[in-house]
C-alpha atoms as a PDB file:
ATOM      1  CA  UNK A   1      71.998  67.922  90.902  1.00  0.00           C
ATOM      2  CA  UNK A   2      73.447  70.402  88.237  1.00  0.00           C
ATOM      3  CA  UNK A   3      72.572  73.380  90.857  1.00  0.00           C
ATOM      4  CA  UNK A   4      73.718  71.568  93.661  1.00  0.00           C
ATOM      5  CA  UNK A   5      77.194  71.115  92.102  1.00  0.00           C
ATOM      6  CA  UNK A   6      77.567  74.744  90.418  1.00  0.00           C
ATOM      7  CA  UNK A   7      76.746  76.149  93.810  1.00  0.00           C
ATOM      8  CA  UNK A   8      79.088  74.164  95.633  1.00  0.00           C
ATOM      9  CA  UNK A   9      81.826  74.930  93.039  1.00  0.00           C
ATOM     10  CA  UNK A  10      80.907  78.940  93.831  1.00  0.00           C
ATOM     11  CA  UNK A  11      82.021  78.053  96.750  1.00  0.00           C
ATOM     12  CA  UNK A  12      85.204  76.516  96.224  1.00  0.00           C
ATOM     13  CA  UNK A  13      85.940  79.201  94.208  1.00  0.00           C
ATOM     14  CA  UNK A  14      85.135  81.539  96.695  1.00  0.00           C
ATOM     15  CA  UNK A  15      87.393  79.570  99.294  1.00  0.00           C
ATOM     16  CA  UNK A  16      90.242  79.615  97.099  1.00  0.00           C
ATOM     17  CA  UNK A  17      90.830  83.133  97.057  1.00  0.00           C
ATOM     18  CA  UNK A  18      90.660  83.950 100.607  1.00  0.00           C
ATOM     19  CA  UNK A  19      92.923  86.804 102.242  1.00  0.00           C
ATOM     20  CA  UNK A  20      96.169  85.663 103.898  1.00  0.00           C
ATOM     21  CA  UNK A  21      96.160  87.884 106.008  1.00  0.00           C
ATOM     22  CA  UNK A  22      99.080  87.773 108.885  1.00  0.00           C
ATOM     23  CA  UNK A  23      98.102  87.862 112.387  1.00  0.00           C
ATOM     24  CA  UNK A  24     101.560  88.298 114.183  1.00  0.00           C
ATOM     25  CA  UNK A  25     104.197  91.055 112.528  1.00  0.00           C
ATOM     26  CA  UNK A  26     107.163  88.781 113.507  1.00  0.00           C
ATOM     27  CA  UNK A  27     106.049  85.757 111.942  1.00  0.00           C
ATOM     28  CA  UNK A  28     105.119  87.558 109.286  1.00  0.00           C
ATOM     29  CA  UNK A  29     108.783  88.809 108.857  1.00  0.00           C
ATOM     30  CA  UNK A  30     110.345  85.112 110.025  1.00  0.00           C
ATOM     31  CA  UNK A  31     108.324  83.883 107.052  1.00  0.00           C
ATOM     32  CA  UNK A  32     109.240  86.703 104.632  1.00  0.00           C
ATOM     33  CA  UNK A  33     112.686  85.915 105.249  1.00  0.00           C
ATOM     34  CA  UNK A  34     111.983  81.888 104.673  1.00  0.00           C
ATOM     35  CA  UNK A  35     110.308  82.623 101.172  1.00  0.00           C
ATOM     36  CA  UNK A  36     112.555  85.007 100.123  1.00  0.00           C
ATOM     37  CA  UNK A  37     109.282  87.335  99.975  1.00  0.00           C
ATOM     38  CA  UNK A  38     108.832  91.146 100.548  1.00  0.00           C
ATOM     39  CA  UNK A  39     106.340  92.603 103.379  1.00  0.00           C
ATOM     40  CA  UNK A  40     103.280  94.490 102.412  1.00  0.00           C
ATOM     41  CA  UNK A  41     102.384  96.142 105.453  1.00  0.00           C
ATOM     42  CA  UNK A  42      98.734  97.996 105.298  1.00  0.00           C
ATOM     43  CA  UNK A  43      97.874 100.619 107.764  1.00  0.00           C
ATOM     44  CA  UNK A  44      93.998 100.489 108.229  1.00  0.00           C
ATOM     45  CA  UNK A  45      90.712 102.035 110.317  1.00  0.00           C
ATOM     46  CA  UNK A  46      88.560  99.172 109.076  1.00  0.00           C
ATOM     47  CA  UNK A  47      85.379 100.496 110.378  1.00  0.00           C
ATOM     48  CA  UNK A  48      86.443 104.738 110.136  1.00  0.00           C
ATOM     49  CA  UNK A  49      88.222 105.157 107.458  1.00  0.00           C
ATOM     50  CA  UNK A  50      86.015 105.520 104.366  1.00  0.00           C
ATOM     51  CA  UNK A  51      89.744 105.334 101.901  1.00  0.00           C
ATOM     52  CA  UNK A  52      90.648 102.163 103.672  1.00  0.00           C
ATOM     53  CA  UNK A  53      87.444 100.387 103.517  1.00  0.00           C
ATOM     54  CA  UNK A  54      87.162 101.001  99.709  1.00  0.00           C
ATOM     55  CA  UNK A  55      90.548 100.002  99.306  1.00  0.00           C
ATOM     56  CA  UNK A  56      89.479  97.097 100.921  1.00  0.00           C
ATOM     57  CA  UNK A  57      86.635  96.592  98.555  1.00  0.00           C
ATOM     58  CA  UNK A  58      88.340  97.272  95.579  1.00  0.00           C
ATOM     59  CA  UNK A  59      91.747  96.011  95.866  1.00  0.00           C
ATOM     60  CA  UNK A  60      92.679  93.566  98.993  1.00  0.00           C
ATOM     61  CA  UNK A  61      89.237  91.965  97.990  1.00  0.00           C
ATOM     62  CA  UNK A  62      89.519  91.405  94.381  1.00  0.00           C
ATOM     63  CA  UNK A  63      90.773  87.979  93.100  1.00  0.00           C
ATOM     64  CA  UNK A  64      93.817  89.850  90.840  1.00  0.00           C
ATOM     65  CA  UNK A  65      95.477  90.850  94.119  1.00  0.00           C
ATOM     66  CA  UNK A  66      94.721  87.796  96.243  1.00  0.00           C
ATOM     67  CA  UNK A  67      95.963  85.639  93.617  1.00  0.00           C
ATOM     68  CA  UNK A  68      98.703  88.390  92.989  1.00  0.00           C
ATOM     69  CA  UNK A  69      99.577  88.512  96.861  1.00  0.00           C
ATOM     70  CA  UNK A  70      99.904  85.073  97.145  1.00  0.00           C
ATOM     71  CA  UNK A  71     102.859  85.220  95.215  1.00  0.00           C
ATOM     72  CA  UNK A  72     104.580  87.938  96.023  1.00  0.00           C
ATOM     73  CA  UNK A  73     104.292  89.393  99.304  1.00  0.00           C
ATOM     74  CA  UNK A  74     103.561  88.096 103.079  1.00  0.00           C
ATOM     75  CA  UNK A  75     100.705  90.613 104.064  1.00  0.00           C
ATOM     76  CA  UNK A  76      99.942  92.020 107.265  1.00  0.00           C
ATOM     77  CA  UNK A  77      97.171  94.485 108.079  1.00  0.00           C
ATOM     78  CA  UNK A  78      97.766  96.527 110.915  1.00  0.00           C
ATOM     79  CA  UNK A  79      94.173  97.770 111.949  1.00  0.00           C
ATOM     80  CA  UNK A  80      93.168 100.581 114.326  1.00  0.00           C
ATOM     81  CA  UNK A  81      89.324  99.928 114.694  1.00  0.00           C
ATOM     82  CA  UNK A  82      87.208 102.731 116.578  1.00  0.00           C
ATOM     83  CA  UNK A  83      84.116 100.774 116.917  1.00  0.00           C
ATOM     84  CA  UNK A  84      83.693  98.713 120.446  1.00  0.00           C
ATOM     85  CA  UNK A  85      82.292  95.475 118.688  1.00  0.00           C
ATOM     86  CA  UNK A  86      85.692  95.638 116.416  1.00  0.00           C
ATOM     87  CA  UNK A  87      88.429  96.097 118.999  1.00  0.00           C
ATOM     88  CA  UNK A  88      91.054  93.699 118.881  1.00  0.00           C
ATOM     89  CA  UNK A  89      93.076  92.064 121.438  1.00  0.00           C
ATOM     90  CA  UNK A  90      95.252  94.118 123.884  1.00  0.00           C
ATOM     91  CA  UNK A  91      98.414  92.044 122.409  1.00  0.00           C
ATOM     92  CA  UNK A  92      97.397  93.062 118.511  1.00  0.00           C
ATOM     93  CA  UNK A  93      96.688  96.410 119.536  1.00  0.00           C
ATOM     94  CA  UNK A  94      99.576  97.115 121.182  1.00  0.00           C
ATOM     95  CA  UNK A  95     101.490  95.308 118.163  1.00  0.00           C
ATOM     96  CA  UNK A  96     100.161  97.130 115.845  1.00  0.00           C
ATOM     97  CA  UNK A  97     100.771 100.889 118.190  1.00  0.00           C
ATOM     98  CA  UNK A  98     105.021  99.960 117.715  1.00  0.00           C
ATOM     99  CA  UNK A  99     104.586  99.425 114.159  1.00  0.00           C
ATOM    100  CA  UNK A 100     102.468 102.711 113.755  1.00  0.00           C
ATOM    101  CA  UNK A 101     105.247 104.038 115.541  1.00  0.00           C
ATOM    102  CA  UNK A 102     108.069 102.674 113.538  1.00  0.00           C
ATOM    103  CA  UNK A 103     106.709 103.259 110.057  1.00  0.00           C
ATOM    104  CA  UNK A 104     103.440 105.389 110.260  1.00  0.00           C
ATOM    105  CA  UNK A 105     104.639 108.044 112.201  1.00  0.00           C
ATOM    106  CA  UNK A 106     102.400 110.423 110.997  1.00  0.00           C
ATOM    107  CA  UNK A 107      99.329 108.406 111.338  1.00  0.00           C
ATOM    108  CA  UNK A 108      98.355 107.997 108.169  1.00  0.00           C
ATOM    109  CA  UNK A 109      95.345 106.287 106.613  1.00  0.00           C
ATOM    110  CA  UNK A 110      95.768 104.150 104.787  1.00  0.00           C
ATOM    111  CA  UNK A 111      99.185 103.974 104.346  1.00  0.00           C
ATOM    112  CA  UNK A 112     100.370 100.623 102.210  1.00  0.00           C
ATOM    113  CA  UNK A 113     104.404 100.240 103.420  1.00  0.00           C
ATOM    114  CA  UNK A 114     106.740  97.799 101.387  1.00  0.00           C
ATOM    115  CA  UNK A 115     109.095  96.158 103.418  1.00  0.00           C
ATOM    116  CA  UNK A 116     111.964  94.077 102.184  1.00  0.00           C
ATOM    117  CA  UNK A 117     111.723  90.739 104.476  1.00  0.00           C
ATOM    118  CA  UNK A 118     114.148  92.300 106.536  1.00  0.00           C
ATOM    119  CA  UNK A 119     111.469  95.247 107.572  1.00  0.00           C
ATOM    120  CA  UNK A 120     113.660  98.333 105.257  1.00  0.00           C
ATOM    121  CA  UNK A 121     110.972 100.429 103.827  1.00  0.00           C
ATOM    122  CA  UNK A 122     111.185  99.815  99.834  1.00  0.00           C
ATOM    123  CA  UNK A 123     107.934 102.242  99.169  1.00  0.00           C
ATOM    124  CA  UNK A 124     104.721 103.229 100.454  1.00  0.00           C
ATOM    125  CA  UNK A 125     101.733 104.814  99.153  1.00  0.00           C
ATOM    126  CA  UNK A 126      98.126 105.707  99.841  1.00  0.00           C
ATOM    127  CA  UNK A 127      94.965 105.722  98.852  1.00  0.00           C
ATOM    128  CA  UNK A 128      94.415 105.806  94.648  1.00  0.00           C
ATOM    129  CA  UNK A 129      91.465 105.521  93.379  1.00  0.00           C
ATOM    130  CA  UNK A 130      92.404 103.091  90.382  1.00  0.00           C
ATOM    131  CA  UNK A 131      91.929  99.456  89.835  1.00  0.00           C
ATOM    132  CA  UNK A 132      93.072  96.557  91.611  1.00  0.00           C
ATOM    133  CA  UNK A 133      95.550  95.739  88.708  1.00  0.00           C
ATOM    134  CA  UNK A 134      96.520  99.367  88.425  1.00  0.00           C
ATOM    135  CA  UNK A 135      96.585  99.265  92.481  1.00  0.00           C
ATOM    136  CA  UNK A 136      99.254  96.214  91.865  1.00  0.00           C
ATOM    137  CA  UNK A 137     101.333  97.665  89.126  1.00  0.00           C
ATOM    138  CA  UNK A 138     101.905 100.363  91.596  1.00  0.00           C
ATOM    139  CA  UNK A 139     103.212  98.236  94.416  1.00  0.00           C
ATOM    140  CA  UNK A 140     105.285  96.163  91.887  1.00  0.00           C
ATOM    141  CA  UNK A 141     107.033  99.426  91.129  1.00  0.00           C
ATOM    142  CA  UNK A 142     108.903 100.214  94.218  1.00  0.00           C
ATOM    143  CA  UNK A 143     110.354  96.690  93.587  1.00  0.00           C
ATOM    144  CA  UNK A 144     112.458  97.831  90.854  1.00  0.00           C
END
């Protein structure tokens, strides 16, 4: 009985720090502007890019920055998957081309984009091989 309930409460842990990932830029935005939240906008090759799948690892995985997220920012991940078995839908993928072409214009990967919840660009960086609450303190900076 003990293991039964440890192992379900695992799992309730695990559920409560899932991703919230967006899956449409303009609600994204619509509900940035409703919560009074800023945009973090991540430019990704999920299945290419070895930077963006550590940063996925270390950072958008970790509980400090779902729990941080949450908070803070509407996210959106705009992935450009190479692999056949990971292609996305025509619509995402053509979603995602216009906002490659409005703020990664040099195809860059990854590129992390603050938006205000109006879509201005407030700051972007890269890749940085530091923490996930070092990764944070980071974004939190082009706030101020």
């Amino acid at each position: 009985m003990k293991k039964s309930l440890l192992i379900l409460f695992l799992f309730i842990g695990t559920l409560g720090y899932s991703q919230n990932w967006r899956l449409n830029f303009e609600e994204a935005k619509a509900e940035a502007v409703k919560e009074n939240k800023n945009i973090l906008l991540v430019f990704s090759g999920s299945d290419w890019c070895a930077p963006c799948i550590k940063l996925e690892k270390i950072v958008w995985k970790s509980e400090a920055f779902q729990i941080e997220s949450e908070k803070k920012w509407i996210v959106y991940k705009a992935d450009f998957p190479k692999k056949k078995a990971n292609q996305l839908s025509a619509e995402l993928t053509e979603s995602n081309k216009k906002l490659a072409e409005k703020y990664n214009k040099n195809g860059s990967f990854p590129l992390v984009v603050l938006l205000d919840k109006t879509g201005k660009i407030i700051g972007m960086t890269g890749f940085k091989n530091v923490s996930a609450p070092d990764y944070i303190k980071l974004i939190h900076s082009f706030e101020k």
